[in-house]
N, C-alpha and C. Protein backbone atom coordinates (compact mmCIF):
# COMPACT_ATOMS: atom_id res chain seq x y z
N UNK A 1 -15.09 19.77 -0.39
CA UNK A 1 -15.61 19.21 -1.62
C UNK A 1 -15.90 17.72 -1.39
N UNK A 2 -17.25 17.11 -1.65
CA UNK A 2 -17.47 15.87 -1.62
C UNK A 2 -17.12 14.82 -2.25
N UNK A 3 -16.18 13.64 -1.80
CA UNK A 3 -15.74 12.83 -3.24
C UNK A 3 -17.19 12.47 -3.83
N UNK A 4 -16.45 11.79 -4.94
CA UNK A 4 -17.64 10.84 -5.82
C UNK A 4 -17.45 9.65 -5.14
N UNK A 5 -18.60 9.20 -5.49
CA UNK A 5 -18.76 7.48 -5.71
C UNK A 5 -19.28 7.21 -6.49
N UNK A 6 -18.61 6.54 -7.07
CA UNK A 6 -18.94 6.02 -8.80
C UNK A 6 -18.57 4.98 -8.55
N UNK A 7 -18.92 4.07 -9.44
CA UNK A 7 -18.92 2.40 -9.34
C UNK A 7 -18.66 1.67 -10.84
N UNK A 8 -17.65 0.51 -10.45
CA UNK A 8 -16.29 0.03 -11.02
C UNK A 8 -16.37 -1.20 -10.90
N UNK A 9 -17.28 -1.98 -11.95
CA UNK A 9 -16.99 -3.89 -11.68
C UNK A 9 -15.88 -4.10 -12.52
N UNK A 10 -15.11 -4.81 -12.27
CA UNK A 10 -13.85 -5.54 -12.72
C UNK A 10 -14.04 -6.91 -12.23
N UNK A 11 -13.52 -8.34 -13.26
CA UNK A 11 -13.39 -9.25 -12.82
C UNK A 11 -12.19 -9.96 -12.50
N UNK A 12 -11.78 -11.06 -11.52
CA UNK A 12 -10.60 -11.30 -11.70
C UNK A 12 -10.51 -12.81 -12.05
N UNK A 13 -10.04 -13.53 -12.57
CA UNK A 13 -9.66 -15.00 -13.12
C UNK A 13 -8.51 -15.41 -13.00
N UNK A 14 -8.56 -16.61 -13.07
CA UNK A 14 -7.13 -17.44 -12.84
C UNK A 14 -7.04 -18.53 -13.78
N UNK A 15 -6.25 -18.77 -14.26
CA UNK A 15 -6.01 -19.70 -15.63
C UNK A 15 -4.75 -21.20 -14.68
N UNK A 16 -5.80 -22.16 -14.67
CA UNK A 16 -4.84 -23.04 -13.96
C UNK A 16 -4.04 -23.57 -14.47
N UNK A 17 -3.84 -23.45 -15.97
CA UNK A 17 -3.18 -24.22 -16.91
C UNK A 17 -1.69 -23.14 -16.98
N UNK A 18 -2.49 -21.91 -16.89
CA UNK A 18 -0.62 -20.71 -16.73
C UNK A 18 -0.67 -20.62 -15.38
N UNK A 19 -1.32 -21.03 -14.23
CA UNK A 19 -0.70 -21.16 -13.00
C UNK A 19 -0.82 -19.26 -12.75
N UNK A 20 -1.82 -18.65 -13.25
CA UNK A 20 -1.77 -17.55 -13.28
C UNK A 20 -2.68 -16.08 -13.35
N UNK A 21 -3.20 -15.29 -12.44
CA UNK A 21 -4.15 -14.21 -12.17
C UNK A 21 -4.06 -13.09 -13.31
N UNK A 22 -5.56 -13.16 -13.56
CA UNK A 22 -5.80 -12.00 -14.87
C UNK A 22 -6.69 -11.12 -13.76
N UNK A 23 -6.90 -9.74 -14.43
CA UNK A 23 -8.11 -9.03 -13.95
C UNK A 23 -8.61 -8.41 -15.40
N UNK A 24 -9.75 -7.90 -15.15
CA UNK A 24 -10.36 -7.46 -16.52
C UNK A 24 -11.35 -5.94 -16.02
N UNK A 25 -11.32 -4.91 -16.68
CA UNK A 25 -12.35 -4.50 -16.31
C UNK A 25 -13.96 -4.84 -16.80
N UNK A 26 -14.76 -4.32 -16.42
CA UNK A 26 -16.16 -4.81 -17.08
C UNK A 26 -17.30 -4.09 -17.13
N UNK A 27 -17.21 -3.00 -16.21
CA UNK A 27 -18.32 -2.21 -16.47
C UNK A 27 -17.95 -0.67 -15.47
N UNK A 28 -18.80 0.49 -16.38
CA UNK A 28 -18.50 1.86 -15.12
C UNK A 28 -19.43 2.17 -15.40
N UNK A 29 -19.90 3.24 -14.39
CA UNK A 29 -21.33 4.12 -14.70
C UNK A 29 -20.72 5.56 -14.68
N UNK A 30 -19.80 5.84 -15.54
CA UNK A 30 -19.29 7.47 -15.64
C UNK A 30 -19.43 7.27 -17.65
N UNK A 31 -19.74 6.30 -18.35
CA UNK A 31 -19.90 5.88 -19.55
C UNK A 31 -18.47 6.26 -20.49
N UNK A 32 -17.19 6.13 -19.25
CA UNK A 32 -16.03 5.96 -19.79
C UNK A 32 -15.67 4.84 -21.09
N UNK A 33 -14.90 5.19 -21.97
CA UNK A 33 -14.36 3.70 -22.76
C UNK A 33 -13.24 3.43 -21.92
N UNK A 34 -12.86 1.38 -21.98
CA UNK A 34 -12.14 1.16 -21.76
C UNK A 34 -12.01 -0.08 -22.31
N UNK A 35 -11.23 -1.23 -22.33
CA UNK A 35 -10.91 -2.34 -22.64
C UNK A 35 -11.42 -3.61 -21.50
N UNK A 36 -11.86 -4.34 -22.56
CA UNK A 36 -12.28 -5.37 -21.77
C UNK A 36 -11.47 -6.91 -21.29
N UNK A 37 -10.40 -6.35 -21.75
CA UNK A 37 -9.59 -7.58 -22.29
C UNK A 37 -8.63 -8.19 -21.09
N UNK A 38 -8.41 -9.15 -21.15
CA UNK A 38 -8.09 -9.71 -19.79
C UNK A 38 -6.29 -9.10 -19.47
N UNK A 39 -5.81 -8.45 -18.16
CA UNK A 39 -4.65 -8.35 -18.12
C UNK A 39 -3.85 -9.13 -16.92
N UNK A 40 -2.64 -9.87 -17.43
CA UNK A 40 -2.12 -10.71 -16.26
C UNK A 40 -1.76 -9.43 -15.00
N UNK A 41 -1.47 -10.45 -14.32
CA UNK A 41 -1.34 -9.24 -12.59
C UNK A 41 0.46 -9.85 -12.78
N UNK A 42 0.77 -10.64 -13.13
CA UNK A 42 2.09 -10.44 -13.67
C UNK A 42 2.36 -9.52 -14.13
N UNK A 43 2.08 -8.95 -15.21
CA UNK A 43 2.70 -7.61 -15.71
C UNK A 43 2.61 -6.84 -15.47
N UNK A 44 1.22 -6.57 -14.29
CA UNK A 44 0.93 -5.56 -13.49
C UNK A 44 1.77 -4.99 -12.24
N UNK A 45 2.02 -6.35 -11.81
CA UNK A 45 3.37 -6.43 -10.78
C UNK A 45 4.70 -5.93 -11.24
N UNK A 46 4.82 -6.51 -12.27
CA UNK A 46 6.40 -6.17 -12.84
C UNK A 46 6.33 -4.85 -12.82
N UNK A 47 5.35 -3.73 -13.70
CA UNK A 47 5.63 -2.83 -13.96
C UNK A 47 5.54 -2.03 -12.60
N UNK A 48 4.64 -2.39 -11.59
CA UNK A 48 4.47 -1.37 -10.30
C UNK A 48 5.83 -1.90 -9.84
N UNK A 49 6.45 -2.61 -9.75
CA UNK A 49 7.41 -2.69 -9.10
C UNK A 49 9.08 -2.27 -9.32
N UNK A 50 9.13 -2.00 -10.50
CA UNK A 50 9.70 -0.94 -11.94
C UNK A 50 9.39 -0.05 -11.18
N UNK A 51 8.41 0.52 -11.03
CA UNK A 51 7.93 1.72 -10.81
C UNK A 51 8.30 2.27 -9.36
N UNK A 52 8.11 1.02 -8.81
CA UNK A 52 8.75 1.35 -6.95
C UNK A 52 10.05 1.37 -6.46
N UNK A 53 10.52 0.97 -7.31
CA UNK A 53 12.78 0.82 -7.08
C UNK A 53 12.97 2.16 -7.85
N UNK A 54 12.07 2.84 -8.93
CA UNK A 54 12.46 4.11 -8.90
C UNK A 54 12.61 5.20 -8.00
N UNK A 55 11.60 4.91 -6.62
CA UNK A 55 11.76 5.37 -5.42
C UNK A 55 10.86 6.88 -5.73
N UNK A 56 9.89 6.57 -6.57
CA UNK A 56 9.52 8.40 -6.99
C UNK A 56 7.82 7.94 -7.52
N UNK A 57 6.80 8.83 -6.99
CA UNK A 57 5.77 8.11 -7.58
C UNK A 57 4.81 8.35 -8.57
N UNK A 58 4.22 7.73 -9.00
CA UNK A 58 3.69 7.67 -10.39
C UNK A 58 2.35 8.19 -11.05
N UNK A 59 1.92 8.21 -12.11
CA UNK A 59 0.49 8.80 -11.87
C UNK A 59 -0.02 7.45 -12.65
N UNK A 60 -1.42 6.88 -12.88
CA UNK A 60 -1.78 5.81 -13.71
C UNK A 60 -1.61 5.71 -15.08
N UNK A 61 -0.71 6.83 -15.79
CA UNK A 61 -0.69 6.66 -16.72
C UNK A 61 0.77 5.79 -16.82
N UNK A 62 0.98 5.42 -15.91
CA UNK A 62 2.62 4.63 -15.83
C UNK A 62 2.25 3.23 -16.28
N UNK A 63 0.67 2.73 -16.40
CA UNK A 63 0.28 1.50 -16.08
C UNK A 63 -0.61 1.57 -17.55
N UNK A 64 -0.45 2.36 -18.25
CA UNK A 64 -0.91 1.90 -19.63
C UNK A 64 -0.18 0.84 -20.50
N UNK A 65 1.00 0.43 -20.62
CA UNK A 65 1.66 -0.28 -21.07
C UNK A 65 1.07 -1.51 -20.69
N UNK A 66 0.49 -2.30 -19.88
CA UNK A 66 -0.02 -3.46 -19.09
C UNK A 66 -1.31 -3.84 -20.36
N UNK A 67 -1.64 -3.04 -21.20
CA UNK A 67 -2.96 -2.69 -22.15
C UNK A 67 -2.38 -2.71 -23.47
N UNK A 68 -3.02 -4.03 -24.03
CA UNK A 68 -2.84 -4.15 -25.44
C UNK A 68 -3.84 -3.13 -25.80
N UNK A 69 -4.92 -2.66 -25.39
CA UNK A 69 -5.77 -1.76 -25.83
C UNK A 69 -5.12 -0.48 -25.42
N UNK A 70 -5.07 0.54 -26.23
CA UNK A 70 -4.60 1.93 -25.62
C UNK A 70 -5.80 2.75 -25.24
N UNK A 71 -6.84 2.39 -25.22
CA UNK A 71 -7.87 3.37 -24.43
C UNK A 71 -7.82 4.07 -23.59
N UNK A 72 -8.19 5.35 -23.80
CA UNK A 72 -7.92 6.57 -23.12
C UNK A 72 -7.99 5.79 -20.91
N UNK A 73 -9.22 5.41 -20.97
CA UNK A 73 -9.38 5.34 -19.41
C UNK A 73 -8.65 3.89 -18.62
N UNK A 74 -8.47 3.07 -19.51
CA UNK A 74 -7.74 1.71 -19.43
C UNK A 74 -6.98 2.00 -17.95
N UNK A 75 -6.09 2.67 -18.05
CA UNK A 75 -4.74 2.56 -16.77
C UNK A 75 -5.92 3.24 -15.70
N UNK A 76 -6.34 4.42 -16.01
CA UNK A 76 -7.08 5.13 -14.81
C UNK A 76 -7.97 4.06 -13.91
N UNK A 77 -8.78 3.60 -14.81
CA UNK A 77 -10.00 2.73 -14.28
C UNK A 77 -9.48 0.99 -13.79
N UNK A 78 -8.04 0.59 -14.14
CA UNK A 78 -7.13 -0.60 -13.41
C UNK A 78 -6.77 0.34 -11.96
N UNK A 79 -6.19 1.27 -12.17
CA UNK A 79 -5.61 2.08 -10.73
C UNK A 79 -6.79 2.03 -9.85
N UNK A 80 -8.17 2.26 -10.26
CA UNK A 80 -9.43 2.05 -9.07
C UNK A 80 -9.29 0.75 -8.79
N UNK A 81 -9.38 0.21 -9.32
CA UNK A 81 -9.81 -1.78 -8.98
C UNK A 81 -8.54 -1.45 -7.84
N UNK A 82 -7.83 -1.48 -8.43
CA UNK A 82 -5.91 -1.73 -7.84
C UNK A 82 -6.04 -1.24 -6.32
N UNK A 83 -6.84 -0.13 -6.11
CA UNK A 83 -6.75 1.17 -5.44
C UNK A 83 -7.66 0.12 -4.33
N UNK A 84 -8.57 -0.19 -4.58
CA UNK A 84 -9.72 -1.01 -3.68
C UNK A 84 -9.30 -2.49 -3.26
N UNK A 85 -8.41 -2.84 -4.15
CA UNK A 85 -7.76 -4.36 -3.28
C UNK A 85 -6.50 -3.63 -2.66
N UNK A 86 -6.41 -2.87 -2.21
CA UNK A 86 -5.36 -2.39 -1.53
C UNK A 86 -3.92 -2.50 -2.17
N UNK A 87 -3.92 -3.07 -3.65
CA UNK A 87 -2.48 -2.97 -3.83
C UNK A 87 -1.37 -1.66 -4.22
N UNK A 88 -2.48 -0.49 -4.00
CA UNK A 88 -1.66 0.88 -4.45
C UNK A 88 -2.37 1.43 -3.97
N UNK A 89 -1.00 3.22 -3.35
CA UNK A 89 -2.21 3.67 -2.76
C UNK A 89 -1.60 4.89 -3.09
N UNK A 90 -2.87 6.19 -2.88
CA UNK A 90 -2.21 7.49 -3.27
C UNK A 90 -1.75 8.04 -2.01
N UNK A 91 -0.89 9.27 -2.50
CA UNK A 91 0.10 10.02 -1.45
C UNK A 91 -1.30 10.57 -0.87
N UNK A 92 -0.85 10.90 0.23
CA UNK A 92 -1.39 12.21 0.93
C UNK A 92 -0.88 13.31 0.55
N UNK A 93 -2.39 13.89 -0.03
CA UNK A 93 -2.24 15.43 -0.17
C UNK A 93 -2.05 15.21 -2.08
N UNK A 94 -1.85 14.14 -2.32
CA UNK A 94 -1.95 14.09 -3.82
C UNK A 94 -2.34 12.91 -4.46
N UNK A 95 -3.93 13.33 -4.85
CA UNK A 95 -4.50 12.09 -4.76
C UNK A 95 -4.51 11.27 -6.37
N UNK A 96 -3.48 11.87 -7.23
CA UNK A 96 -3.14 11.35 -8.39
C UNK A 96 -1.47 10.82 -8.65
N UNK A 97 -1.53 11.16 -7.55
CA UNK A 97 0.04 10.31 -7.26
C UNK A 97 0.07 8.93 -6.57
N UNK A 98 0.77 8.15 -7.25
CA UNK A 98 0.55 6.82 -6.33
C UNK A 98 2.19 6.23 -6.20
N UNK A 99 1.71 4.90 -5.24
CA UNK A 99 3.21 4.51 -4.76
C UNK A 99 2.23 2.64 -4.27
N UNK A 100 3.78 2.07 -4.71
CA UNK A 100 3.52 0.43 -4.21
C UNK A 100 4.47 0.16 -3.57
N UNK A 101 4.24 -0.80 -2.59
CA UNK A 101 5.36 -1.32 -1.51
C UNK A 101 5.31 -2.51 -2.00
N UNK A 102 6.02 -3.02 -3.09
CA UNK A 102 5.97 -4.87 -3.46
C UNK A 102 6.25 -5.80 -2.07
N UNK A 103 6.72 -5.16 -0.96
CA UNK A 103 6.70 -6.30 0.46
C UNK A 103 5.63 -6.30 0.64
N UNK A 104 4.67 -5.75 0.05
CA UNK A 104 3.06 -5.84 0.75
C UNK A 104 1.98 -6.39 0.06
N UNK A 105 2.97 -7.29 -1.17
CA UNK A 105 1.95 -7.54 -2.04
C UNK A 105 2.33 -9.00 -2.17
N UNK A 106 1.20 -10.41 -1.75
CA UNK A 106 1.44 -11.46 -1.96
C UNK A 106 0.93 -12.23 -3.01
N UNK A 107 1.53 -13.05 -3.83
CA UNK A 107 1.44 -13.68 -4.77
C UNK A 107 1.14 -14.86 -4.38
């Protein structure tokens, strides 16, 4: 079976005044809803990393909480961005399962 490629702009910003990295999503061509609204990579961190001392791994819906917006695709369509800067990655053999190594992630 052939994957897709579908395409996923997200932006990322930094606020020098909080000393601190947002990402946002911004656009898909699958005409998903999602939120546009800026989310710190602080809370993104905290929670993957919550998520990684559980030692068990997760699906993207673990990463809805990070979303003042509850939109259905919100966590799914952060897990792509996430997925492409290399900070999470899925199991082998289960490609809706994911896992973070916080030693591999620099701030």
């Amino acid at each position: 079976m052939p994957a897709l490629s579908l395409i996923l702009l997200y932006q990322l910003g930094f606020v020098v005044s909080l000393n601190q990295l947002f990402i946002r999503l911004l656009s898909n061509d699958t005409g998903g809803y999602f939120s546009k609204e800026w989310v710190p990579f602080e809370d993104i961190f905290h929670k993957l990393s919550m998520l990684s001392k559980a030692d068990k791994p997760y699906t993207a819906t673990a990463l809805k909480p990070c979303f003042i917006s509850q939109l259905q695709n919100n966590a799914g369509f952060l897990v792509a961005a996430l997925k492409s800067e290399g900070l999470i990655k899925t199991l082998s053999g289960k490609s809706h399962l994911l896992s973070f190594e916080p030693e591999h992630y620099q701030s």
